[in-house]
Protein backbone atom coordinates (compact mmCIF):
# COMPACT_ATOMS: atom_id res chain seq x y z
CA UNK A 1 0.00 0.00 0.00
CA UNK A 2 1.15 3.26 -0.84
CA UNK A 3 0.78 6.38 0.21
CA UNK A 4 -1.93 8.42 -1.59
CA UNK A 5 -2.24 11.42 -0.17
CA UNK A 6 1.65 12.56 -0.63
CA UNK A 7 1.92 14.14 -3.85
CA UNK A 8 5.45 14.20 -3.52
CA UNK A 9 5.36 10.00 -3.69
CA UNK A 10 6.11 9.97 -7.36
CA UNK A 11 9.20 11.42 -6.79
CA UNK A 12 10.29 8.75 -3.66
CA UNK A 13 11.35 5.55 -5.55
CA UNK A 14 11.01 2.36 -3.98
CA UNK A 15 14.17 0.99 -3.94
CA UNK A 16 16.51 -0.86 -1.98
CA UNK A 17 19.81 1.85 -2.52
CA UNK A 18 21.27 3.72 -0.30
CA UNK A 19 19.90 7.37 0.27
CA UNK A 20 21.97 9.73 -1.71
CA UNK A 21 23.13 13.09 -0.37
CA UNK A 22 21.92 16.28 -3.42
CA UNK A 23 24.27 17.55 -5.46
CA UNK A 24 24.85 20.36 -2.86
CA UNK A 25 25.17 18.65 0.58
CA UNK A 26 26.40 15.64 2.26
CA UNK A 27 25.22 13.44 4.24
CA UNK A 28 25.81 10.21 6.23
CA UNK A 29 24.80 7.25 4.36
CA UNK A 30 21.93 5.59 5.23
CA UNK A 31 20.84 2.11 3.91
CA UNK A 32 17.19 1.86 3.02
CA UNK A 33 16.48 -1.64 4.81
CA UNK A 34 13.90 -0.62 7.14
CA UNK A 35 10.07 -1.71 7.44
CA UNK A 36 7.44 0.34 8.16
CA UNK A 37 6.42 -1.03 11.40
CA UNK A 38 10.39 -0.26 12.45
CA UNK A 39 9.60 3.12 11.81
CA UNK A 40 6.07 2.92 13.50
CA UNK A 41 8.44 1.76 16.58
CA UNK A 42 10.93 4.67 15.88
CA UNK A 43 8.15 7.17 15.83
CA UNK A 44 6.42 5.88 18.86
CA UNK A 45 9.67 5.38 20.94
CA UNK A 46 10.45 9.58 20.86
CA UNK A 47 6.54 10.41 21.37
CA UNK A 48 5.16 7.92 24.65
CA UNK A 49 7.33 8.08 27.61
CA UNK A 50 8.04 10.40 30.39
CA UNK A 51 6.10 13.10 28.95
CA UNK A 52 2.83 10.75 29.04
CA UNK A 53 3.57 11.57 32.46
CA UNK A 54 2.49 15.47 32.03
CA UNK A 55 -0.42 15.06 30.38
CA UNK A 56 -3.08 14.80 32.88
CA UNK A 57 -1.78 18.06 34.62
CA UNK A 58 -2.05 19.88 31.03
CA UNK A 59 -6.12 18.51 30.39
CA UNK A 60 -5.93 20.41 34.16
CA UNK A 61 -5.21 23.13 32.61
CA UNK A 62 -7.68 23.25 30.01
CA UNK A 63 -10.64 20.75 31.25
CA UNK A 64 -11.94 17.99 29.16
CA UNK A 65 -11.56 19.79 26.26
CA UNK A 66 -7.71 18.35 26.25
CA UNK A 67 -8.70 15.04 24.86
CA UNK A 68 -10.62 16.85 21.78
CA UNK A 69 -6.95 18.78 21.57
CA UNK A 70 -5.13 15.51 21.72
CA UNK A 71 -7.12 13.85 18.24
CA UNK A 72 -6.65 17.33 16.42
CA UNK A 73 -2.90 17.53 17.37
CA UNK A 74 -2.47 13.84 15.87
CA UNK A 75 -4.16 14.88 12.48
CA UNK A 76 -2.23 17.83 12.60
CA UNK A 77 0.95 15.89 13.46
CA UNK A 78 0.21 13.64 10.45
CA UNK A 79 -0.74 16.46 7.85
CA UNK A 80 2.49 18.05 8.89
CA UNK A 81 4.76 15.01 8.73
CA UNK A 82 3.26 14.42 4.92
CA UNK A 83 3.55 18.34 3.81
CA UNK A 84 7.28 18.17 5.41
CA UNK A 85 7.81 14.92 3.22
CA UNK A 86 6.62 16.21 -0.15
CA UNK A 87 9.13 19.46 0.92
CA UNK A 88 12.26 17.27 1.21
CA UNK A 89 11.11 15.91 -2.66
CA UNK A 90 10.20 19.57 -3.49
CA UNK A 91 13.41 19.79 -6.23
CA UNK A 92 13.13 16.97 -8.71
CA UNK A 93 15.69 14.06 -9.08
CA UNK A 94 16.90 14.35 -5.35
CA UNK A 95 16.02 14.27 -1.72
CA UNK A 96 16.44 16.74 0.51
CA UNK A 97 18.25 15.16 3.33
CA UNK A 98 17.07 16.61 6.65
CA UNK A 99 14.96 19.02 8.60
CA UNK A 100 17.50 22.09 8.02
CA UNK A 101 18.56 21.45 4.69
CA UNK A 102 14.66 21.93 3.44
CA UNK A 103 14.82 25.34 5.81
CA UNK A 104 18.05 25.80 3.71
CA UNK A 105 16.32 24.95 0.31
CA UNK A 106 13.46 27.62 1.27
CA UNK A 107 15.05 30.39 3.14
CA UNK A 108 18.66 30.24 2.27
CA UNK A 109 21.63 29.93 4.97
CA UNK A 110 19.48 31.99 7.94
CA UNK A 111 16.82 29.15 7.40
CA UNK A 112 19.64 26.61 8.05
CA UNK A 113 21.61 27.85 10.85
CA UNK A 114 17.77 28.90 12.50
CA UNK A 115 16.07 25.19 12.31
CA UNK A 116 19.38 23.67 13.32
CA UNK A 117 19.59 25.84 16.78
CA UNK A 118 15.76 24.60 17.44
CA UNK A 119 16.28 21.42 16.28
CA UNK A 120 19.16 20.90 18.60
CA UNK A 121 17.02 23.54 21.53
CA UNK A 122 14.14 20.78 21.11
CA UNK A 123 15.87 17.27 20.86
CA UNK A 124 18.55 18.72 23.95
CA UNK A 125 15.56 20.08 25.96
CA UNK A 126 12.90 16.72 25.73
CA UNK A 127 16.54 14.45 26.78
CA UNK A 128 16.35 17.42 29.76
CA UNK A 129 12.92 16.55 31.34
CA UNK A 130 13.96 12.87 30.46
CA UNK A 131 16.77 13.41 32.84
CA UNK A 132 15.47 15.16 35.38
CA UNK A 133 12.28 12.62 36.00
CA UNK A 134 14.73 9.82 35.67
CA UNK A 135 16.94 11.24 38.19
CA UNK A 136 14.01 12.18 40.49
CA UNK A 137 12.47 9.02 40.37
CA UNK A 138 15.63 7.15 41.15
CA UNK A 139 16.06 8.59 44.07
CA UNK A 140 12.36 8.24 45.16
CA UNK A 141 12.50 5.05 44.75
CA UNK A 142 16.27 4.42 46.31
CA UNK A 143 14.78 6.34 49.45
CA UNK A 144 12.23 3.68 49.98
CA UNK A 145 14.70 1.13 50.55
CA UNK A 146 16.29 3.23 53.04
CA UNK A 147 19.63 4.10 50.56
CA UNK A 148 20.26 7.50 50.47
CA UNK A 149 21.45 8.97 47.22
CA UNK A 150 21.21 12.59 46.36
CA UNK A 151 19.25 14.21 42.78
CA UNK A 152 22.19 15.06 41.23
CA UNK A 153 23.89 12.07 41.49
CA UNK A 154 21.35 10.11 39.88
CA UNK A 155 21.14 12.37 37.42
CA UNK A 156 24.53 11.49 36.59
CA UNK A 157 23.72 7.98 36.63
CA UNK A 158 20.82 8.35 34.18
CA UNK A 159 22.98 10.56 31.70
CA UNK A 160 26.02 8.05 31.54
CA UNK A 161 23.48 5.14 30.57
CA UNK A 162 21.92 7.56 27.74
CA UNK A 163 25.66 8.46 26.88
CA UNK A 164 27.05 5.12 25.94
CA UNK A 165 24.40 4.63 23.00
CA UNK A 166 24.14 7.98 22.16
CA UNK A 167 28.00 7.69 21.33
CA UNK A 168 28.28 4.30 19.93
CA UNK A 169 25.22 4.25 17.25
CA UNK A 170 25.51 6.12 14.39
CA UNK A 171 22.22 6.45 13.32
CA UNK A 172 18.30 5.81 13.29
CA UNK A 173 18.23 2.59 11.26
CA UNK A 174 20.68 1.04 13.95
CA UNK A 175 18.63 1.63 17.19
CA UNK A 176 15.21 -0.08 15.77
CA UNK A 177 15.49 -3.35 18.30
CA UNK A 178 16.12 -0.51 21.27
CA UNK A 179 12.85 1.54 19.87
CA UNK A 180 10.64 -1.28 19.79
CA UNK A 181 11.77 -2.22 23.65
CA UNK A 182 11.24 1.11 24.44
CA UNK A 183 7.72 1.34 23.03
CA UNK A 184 6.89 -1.77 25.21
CA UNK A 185 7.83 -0.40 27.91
CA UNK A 186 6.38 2.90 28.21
CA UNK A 187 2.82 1.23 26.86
CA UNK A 188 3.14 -0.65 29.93
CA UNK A 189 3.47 2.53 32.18
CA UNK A 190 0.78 3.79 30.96
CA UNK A 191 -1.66 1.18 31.40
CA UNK A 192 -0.16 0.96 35.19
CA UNK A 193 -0.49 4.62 35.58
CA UNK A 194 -4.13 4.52 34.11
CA UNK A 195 -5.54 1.62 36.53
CA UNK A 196 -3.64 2.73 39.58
CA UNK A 197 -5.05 5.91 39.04
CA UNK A 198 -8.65 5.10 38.98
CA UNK A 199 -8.08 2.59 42.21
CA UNK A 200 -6.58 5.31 43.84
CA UNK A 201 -8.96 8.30 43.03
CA UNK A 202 -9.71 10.78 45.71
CA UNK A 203 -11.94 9.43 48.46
CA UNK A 204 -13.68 10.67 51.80
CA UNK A 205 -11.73 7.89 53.17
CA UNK A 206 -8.08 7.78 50.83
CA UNK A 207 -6.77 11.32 49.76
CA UNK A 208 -3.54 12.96 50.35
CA UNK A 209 -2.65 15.22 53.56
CA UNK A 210 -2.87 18.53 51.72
CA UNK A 211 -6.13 18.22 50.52
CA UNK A 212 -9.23 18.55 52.63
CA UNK A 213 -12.06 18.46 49.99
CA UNK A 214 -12.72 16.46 46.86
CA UNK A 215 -11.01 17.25 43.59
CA UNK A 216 -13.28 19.37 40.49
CA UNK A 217 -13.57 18.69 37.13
CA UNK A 218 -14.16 21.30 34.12
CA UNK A 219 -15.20 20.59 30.36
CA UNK A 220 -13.09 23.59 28.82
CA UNK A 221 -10.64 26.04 30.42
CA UNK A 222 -10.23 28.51 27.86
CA UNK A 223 -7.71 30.45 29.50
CA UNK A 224 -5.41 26.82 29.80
CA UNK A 225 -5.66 26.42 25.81
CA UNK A 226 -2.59 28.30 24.39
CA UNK A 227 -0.17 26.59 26.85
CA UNK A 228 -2.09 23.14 26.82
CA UNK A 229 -1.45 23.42 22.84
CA UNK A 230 2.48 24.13 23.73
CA UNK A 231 2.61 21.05 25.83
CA UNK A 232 0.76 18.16 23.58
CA UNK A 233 2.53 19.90 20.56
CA UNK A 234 5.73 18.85 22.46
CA UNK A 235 4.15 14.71 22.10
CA UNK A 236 3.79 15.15 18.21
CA UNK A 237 6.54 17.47 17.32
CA UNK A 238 8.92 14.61 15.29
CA UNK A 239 9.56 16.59 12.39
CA UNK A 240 12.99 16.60 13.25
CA UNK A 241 13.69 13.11 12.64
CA UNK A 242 11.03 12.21 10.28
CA UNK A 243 13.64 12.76 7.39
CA UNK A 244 16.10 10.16 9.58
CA UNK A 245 13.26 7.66 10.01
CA UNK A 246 12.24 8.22 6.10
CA UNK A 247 15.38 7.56 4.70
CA UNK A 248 15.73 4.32 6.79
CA UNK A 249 12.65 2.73 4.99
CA UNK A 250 12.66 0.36 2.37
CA UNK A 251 9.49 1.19 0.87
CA UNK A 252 9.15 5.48 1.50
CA UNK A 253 5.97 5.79 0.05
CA UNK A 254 4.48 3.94 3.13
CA UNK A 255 6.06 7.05 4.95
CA UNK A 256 2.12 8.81 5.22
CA UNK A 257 0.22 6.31 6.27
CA UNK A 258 2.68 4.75 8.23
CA UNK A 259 2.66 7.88 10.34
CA UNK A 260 -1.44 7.96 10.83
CA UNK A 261 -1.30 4.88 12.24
CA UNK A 262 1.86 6.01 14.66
CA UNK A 263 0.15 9.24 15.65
CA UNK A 264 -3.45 6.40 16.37
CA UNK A 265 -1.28 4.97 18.49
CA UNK A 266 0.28 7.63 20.28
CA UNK A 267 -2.72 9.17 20.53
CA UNK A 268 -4.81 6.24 22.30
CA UNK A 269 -1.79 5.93 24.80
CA UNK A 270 -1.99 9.79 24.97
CA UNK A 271 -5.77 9.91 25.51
CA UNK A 272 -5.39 6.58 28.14
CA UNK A 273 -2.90 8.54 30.32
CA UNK A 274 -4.33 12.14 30.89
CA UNK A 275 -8.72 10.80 31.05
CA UNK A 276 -7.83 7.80 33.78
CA UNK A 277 -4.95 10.80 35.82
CA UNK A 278 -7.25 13.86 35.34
CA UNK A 279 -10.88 11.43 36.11
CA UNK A 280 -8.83 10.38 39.54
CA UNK A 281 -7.76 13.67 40.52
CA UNK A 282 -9.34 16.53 38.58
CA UNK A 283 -8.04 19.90 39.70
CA UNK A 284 -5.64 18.09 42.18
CA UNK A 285 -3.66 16.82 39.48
CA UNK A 286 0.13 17.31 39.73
CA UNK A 287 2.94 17.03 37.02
CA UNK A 288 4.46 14.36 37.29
CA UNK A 289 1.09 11.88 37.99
CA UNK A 290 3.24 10.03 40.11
CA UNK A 291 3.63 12.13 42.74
CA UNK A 292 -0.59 11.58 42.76
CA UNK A 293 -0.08 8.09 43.23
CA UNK A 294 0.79 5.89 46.99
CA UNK A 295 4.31 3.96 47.22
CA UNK A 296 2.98 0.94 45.67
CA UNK A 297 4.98 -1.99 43.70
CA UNK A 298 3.42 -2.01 40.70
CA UNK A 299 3.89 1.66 40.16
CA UNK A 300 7.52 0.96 41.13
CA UNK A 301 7.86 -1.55 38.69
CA UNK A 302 6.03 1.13 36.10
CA UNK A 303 8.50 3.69 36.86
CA UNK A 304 11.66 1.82 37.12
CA UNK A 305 10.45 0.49 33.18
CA UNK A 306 9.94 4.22 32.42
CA UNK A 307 13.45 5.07 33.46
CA UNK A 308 14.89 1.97 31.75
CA UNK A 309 12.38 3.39 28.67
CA UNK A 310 14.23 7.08 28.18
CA UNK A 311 17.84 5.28 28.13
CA UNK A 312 16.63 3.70 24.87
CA UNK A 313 14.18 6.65 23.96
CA UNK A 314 17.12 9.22 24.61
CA UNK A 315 19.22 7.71 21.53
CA UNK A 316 16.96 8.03 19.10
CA UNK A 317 16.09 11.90 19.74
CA UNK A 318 19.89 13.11 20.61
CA UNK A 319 21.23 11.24 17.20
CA UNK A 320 18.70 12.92 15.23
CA UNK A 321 19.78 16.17 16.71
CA UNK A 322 23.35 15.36 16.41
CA UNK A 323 23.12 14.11 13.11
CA UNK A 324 21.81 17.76 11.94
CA UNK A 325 25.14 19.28 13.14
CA UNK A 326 27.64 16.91 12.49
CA UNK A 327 26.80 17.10 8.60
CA UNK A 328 26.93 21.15 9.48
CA UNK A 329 30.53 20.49 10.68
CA UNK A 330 31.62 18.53 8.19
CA UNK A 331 31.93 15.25 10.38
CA UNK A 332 31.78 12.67 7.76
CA UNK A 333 33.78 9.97 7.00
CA UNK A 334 33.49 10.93 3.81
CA UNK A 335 35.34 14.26 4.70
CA UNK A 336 37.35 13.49 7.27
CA UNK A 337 37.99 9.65 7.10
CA UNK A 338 36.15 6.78 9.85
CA UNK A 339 38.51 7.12 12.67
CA UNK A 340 38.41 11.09 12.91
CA UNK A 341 35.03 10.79 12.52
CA UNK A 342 34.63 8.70 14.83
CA UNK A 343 37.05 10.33 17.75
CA UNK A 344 34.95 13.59 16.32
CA UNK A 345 31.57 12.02 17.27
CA UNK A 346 32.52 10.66 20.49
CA UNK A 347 33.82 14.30 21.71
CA UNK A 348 30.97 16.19 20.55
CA UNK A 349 28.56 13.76 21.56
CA UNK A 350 30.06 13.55 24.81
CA UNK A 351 29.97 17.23 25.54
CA UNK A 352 26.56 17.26 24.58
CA UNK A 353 25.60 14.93 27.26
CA UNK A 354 27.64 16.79 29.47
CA UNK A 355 26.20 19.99 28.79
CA UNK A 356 22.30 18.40 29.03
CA UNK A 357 23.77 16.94 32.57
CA UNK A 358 24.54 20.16 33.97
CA UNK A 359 21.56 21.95 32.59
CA UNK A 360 19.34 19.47 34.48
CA UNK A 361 21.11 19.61 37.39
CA UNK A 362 21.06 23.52 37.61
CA UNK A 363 16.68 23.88 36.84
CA UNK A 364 15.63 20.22 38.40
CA UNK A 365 11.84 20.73 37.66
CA UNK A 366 10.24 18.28 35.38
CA UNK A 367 7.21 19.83 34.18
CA UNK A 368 8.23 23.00 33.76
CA UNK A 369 10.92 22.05 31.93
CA UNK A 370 8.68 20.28 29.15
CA UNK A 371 6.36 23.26 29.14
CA UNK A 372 9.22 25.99 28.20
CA UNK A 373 11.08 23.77 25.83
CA UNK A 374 7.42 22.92 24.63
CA UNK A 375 6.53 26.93 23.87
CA UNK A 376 10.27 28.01 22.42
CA UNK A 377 11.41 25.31 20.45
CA UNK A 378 8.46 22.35 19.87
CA UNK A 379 5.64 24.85 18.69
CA UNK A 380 7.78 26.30 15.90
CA UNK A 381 8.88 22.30 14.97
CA UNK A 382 5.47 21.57 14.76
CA UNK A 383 3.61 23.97 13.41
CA UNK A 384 5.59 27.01 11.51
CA UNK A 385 9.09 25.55 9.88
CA UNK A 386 7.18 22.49 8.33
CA UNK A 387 4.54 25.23 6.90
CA UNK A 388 6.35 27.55 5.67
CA UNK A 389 9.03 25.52 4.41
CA UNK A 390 6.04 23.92 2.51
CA UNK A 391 4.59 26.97 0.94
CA UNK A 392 7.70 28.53 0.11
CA UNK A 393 9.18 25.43 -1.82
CA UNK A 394 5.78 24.80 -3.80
CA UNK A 395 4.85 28.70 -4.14
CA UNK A 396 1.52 29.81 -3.23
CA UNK A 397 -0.19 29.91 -6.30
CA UNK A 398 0.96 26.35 -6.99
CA UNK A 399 -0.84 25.14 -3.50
CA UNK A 400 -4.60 24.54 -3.30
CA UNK A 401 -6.62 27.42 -1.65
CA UNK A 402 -8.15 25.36 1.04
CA UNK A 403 -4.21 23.74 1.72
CA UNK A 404 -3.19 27.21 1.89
CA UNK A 405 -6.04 28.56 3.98
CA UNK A 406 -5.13 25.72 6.61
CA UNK A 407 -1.25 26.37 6.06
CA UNK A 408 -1.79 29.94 7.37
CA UNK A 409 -4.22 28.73 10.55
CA UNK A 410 -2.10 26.18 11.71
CA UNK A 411 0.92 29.02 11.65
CA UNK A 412 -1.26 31.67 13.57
CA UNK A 413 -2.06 28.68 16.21
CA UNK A 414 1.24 28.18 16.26
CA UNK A 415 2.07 31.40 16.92
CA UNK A 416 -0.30 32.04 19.87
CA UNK A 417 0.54 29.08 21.22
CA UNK A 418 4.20 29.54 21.34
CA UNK A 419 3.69 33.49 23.07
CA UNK A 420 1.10 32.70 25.65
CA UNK A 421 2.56 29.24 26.55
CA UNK A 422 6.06 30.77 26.75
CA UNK A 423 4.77 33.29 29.15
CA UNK A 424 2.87 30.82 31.40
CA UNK A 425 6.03 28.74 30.75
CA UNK A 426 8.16 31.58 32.55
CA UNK A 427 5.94 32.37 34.99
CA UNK A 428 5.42 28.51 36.02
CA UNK A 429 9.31 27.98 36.10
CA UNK A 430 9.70 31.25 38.50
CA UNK A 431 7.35 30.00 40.61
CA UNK A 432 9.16 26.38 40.82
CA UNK A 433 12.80 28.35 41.71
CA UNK A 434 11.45 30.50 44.16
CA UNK A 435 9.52 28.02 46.52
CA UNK A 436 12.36 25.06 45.66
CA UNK A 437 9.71 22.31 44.04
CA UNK A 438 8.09 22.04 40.39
């Protein structure tokens, strides 16, 4: 089955070969052996994990309406992954390699150096939160069997597992077995998280100390919209290494609907997660859900999987991101030979794990975190580069009316919700420094 909707699919062939750099540009080679349910895996691996565990506090913020938010955002997510496809075959006879080389193609060398500092902002800042709840939870769950061990030194833990992957694998198409793990894991979590949830639900008779009165429930919180929008564009925003995961796959064409059945998935776990947290606890809903939930073993086991989940998750988002500015720096072996490259890769990618250490370290607060690098860097992923890219490539009298009508909505949604949940972002983050907890 192919995919019909992607007009650029006559220009994807269906081959076996390797996937060429243009004429122009370099790029790491990239054998096209992968299956589409690899890259299902690949795609579902960077969007369900820890942030699953932020979701019921955002359909706080905005009431039931959330769930409606979390269907549009995975049609959007798919209509944006197909324009972004039929940009990067936008020139005829080649493919445009990666996420800032089609900024490059459509707004010259600004374009570039612009989606490569918020593709690296947004793949460094989701590997942040990872960190920090990862870090958190290890000691949590250390301190329950009476061993004492500080934040930042699991932190450091956490980081060195993500580190020796992140600096052995070269790319994508060699971290499929590691995606597919991680998937099962974090589906797991969520189910836990879900069940223990409802079993655990506020009560006359079960609640927690600081609350004296059941929890409330609202059907739409307009005010919580912009920033909720921020925060579930942060689940969907893969642009960034849908040209990685594309160029892996045997058969490209598949790339569309491949993707609608990713985002289904995503979705369902997405839509599991926040109903079951935000049914239990309403307007006492915390970020993350965890700290909702009693010391029970189950949700041990659930978050111990959910830390051994962003270890394999954390590869897959920091190559992508890496990938971007090691072709920028001309570290290829094609440049520079395979054992500078290699002695290259390990010292950059090693002071970018370094550098997300510290950063984590120095602003420990989870969901804040998520929401800030979810308003600067994941709203203009998701909804404006991909866009305009799109309608600058094709030229707007080439596009439909009604594709260009919803080209231009989805960019002033984007816009609002990258202001307003960057504000609420700041303010929430303030908040978290001043009285020492997110």
């Amino acid at each position: 089955m192919e995919d019909a909707t992607d007009r650029g699919s006559s220009d994807t062939p269906d081959t076996g070969k390797v996937a060429t750099a243009s004429d122009t540009h370099l790029e790491h080679a990239v054998p096209r052996n992968g299956s589409w349910v690899g890259a299902v895996f690949n795609v579902m691996c960077i969007s369900i994990g820890t942030g699953t565990m932020n979701l019921p506090s955002v359909v706080r913020r905005c009431g039931w309406f959330g769930i409606v938010l979390f269907v549009l955002m995975a049609i959007v997510g798919w209509y944006v992954g197909v324009l972004f496809k039929r940009s990067m075959y936008s020139r005829p006879g080649r493919r445009i390699s990666s996420f800032s080389l089609v900024a490059q193609e459509a707004f010259g060398l600004g374009g570039y150096w612009f989606a490569t500092c918020i593709t690296y902002l947004y793949c460094c800042g989701t590997v942040v939160s990872w960190i920090i709840i990862s870090g958190t939870q290890i000691t949590r769950l250390l301190g329950f069997a009476q061993v004492h061990l500080n934040e930042k030194a699991s932190m450091a833990i956490i980081a060195t597992a993500m580190w020796i992957p992140f600096t052995l694998l070269k790319t994508l198409g060699e971290i499929t077995i590691a995606s597919v793990f991680g998937v099962l894991t974090a589906m797991f979590t969520v189910v836990v998280l879900g069940v223990t949830s409802l079993q655990h639900k506020y009560t006359d008779t079960y609640h927690s100390p600081e609350f004296d009165s059941g929890p409330t429930h609202a059907f739409i919180i307009a005010s919580g919209i912009p920033s909720a929008l921020a925060s579930i564009s942060f689940m969907y925003a893969g642009a960034v290494v849908f040209p990685h995961i594309e160029a892996n796959m045997k058969r490209p064409g598949q790339f569309g609907w491949m993707l609608s059945l990713a985002n289904t998935l995503v979705c369902g776990a997405y839509i599991l997660s926040s109903a079951t947290g935000y049914a239990a606890f309403g307007s006492q809903t915390v970020s993350p859900i965890l700290n909702n939930l009693p010391n029970l073993a189950i949700v041990n086991a659930a978050t111990i999987l959910i830390i051994v989940h962003v270890v394999f998750a954390a590869p897959v988002m920091l190559v992508s991101a890496n990938l971007e500015l090691e072709l920028a720096l001309g570290v290829m072996p094609d440049i520079m030979g395979k054992r500078k490259e290699l002695a290259w890769r390990v010292v950059m990618r090693t002071i970018t794990m370094g550098i997300l250490l510290g950063v984590s370290i120095a602003i420990p607060y989870f969901g804040q975190v998520i929401d800030l690098v979810s308003a600067i860097s994941t709203t203009v992923v998701f909804f404006l580069v991909p866009v305009f890219c799109y309608v600058k490539l094709f030229g707007w009298r080439k596009i439909a009316k009604y594709e260009l009508v919803l080209c231009f909505i989805l960019a002033g949604v984007g816009a609002v919700a990258c202001v307003w949940g960057l504000i609420d972002a700041i303010k929430s983050l303030r908040a978290a420094i001043q009285s020492g907890h997110g």
